[in-house]
N, C-alpha and C. Protein backbone atom coordinates (compact mmCIF):
# COMPACT_ATOMS: atom_id res chain seq x y z
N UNK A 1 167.74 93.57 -8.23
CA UNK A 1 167.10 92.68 -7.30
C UNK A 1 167.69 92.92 -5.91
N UNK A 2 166.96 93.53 -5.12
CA UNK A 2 167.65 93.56 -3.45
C UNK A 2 167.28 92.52 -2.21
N UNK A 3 167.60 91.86 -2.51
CA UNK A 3 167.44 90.70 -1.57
C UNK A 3 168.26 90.71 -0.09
N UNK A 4 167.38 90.75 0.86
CA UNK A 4 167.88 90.55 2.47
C UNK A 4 168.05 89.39 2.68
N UNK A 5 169.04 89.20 3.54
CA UNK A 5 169.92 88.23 3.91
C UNK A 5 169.02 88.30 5.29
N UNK A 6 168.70 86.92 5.57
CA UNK A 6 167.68 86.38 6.72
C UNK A 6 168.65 86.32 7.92
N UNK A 7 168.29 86.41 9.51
CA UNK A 7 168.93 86.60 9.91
C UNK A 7 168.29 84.99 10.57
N UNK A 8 169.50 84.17 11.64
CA UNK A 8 169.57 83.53 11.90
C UNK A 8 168.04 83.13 13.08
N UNK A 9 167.69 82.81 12.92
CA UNK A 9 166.21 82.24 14.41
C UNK A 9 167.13 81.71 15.49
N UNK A 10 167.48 82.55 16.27
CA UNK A 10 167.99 82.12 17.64
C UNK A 10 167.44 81.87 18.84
N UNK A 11 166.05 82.26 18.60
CA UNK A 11 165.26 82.08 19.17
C UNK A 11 164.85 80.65 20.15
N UNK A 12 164.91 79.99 21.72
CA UNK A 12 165.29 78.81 22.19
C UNK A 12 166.75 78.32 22.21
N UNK A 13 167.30 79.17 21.93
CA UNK A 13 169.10 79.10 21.79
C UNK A 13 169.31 79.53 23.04
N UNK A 14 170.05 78.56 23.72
CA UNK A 14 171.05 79.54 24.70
C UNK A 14 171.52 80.26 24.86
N UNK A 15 172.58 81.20 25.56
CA UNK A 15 173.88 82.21 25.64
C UNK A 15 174.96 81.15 25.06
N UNK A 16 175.34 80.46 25.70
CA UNK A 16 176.60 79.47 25.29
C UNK A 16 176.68 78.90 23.80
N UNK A 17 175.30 78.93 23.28
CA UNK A 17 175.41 78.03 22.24
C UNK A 17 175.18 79.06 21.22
N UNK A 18 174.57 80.38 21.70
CA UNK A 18 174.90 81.55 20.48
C UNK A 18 176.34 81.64 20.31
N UNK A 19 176.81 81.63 21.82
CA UNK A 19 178.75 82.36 21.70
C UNK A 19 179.37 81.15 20.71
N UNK A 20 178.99 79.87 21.08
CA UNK A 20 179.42 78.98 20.64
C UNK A 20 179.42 79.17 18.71
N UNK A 21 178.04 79.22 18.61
CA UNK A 21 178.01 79.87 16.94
C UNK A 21 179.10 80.75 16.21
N UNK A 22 179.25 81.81 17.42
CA UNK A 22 179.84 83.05 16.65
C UNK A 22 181.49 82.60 16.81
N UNK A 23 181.71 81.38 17.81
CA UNK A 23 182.89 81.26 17.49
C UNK A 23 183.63 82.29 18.58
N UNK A 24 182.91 82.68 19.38
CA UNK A 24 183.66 82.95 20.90
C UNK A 24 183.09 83.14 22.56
N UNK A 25 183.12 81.69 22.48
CA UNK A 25 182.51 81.22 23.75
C UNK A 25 183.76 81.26 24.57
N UNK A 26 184.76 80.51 24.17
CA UNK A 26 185.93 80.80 24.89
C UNK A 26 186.25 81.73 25.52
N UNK A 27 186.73 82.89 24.38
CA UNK A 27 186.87 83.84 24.89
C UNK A 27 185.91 85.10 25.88
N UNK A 28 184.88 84.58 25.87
CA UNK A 28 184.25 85.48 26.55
C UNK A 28 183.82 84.61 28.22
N UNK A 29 183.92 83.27 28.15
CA UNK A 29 184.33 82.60 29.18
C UNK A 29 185.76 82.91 30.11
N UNK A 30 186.80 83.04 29.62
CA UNK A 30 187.75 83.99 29.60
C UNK A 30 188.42 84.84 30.36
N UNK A 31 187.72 85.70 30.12
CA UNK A 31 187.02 86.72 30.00
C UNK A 31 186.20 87.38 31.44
N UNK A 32 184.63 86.71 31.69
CA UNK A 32 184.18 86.49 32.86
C UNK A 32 185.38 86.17 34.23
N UNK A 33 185.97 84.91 34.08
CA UNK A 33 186.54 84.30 35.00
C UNK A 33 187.36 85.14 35.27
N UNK A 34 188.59 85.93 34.51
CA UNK A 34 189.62 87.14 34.68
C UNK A 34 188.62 88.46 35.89
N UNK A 35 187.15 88.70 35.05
CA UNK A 35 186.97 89.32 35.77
C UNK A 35 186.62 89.53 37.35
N UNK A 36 185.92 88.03 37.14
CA UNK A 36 185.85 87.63 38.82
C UNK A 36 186.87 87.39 39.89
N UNK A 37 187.71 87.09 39.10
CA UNK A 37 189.00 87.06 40.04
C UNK A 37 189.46 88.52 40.31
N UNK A 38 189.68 89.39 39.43
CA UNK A 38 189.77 90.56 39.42
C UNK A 38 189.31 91.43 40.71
N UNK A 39 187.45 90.99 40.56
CA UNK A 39 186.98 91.49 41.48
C UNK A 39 186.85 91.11 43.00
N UNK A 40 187.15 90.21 42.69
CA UNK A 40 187.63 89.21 44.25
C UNK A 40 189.01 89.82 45.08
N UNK A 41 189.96 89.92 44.06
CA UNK A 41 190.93 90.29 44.78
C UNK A 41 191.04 91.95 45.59
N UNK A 42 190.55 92.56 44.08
CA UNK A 42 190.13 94.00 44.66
C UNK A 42 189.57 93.76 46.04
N UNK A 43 188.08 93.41 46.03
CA UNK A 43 187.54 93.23 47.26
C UNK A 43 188.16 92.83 48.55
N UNK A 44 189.31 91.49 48.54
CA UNK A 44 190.17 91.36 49.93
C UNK A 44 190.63 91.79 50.18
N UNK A 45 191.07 93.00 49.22
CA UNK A 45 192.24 93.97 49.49
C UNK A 45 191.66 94.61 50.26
N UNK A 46 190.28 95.44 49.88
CA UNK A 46 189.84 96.36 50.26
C UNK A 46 189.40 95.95 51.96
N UNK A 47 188.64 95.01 52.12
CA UNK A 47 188.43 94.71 53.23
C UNK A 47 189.58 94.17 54.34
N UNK A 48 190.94 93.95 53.55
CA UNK A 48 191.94 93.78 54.94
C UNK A 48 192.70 95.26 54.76
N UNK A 49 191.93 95.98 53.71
CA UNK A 49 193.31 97.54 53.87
C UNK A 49 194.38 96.86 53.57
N UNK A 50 194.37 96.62 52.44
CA UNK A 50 195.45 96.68 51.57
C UNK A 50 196.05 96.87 50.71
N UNK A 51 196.89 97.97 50.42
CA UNK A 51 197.14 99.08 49.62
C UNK A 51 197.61 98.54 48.59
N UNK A 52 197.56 99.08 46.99
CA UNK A 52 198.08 98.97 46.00
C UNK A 52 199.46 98.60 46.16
N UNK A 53 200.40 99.21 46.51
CA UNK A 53 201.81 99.46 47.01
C UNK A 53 202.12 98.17 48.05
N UNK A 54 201.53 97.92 49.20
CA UNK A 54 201.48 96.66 49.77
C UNK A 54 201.45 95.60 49.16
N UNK A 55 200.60 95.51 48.19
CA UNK A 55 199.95 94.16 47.83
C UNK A 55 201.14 93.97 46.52
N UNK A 56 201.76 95.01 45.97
CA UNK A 56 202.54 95.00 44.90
C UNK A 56 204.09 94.44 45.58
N UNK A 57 204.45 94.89 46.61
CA UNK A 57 205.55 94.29 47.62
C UNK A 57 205.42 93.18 47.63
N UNK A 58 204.56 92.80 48.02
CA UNK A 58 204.47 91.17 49.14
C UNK A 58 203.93 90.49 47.48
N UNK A 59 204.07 90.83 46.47
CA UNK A 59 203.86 89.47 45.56
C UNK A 59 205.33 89.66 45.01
N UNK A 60 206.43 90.96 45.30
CA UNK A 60 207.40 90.80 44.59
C UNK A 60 207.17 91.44 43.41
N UNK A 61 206.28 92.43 43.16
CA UNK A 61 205.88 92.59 41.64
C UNK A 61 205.64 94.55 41.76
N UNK A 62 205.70 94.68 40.45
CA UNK A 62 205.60 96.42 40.13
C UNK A 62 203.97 96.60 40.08
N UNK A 63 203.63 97.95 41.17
CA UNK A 63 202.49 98.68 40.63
C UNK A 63 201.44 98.07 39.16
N UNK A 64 202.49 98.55 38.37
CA UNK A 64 202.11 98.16 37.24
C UNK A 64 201.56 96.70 36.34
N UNK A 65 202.33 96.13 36.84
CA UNK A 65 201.92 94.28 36.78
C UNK A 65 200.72 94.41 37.65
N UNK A 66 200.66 95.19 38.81
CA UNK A 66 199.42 94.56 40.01
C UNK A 66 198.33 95.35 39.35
N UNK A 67 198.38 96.37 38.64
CA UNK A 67 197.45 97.10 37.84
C UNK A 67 196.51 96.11 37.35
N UNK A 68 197.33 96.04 36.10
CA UNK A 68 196.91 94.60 35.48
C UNK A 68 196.58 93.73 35.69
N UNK A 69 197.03 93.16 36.68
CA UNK A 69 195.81 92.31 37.13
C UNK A 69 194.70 92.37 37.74
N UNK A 70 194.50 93.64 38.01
CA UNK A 70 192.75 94.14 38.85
C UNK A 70 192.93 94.83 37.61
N UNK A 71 192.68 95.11 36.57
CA UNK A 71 192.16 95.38 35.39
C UNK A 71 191.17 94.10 35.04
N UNK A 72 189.89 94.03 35.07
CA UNK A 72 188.82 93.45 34.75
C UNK A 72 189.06 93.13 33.20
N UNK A 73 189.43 93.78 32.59
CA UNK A 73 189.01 93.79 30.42
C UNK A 73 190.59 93.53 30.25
N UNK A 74 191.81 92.77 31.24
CA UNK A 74 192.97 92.64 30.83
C UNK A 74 193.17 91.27 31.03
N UNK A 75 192.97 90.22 29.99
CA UNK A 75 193.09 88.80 30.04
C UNK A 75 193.82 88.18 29.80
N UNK A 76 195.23 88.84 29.39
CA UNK A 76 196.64 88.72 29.06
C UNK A 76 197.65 88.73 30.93
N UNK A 77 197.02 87.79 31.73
CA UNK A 77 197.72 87.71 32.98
C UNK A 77 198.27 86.59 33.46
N UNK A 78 199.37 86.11 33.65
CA UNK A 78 199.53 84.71 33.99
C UNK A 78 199.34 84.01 35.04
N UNK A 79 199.13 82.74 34.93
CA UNK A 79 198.33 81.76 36.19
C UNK A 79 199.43 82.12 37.38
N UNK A 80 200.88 82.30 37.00
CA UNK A 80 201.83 82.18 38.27
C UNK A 80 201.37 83.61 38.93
N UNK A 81 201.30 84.55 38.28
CA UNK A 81 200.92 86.16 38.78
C UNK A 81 199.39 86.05 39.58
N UNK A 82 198.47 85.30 39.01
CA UNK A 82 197.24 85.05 40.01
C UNK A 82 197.54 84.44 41.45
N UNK A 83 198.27 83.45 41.03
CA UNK A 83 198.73 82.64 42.22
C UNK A 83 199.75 83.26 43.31
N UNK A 84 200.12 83.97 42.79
CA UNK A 84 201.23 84.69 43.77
C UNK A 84 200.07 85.65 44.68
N UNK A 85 199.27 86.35 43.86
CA UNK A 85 198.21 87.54 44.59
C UNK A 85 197.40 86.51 45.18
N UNK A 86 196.94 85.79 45.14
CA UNK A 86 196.33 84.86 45.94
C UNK A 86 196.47 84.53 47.46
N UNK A 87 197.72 84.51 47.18
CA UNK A 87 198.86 83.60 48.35
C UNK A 87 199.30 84.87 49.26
N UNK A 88 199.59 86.14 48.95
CA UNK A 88 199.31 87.09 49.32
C UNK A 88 198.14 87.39 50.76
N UNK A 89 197.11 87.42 50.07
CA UNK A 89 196.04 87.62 50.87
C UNK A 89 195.14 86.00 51.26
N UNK A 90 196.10 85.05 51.58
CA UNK A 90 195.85 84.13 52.35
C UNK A 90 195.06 83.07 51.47
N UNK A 91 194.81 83.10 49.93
CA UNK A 91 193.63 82.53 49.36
C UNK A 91 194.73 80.89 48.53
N UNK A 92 193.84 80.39 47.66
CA UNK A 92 194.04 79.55 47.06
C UNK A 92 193.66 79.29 45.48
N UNK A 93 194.41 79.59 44.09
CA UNK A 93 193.18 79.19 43.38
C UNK A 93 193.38 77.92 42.71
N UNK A 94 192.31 77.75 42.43
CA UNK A 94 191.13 76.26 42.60
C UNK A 94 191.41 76.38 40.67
N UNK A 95 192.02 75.35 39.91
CA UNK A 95 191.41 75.07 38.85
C UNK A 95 191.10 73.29 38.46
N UNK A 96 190.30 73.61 37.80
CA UNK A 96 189.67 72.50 37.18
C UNK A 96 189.04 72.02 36.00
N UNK A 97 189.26 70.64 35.17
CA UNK A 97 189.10 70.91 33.79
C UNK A 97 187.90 70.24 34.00
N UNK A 98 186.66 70.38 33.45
CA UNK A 98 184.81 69.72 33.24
C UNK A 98 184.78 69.85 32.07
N UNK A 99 183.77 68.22 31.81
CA UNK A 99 183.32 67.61 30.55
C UNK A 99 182.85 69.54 29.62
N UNK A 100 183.13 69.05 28.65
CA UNK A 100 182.36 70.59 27.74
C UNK A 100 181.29 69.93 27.49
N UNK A 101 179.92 70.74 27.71
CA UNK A 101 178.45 70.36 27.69
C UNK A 101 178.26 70.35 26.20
């Protein structure tokens, strides 16, 4: 007897509430946010000319740590290491906890 296994009707489902299903909304929320910051910072850098090596000085930190954190797919970074690159290039970051929909 070969019987197929039906696949779920997701059909009128959200994004959030599929991730939510599979059990990683979190993480791919995450995820996003790492990357936007990521790309944010890249970007001020780029527009005040400011070098890898610079920007790794003035937070106090190695090449390598500053890597990592403009690594987009590296979500293993800590809030004090954002905040330091932040403060760096004149910024602020903003968190905040909202009702979960």
């Amino acid at each position: 007897m070969n019987r197929k296994r039906k696949k779920p009707d997701h059909s009128g489902s959200t994004l959030d509430s599929l991730l939510q299903e599979d059990g990683v909304l979190e993480e791919v929320e995450a995820a996003a946010v790492k990357r936007v910051i990521a790309w944010q910072l890249a970007e001020i850098m780029r527009t005040k000319k400011i070098s890898k090596k610079t920007m790794a000085a003035r937070m106090h930190t190695s090449r390598s740590q500053l890597d990592r954190l403009l690594d987009p797919n590296n979500v293993a970074v800590h809030l004090a290491t954002i905040t330091r690159a932040a403060k760096v290039v004149g910024k602020k970051i903003r968190l905040e906890l909202v009702d979960a929909a």
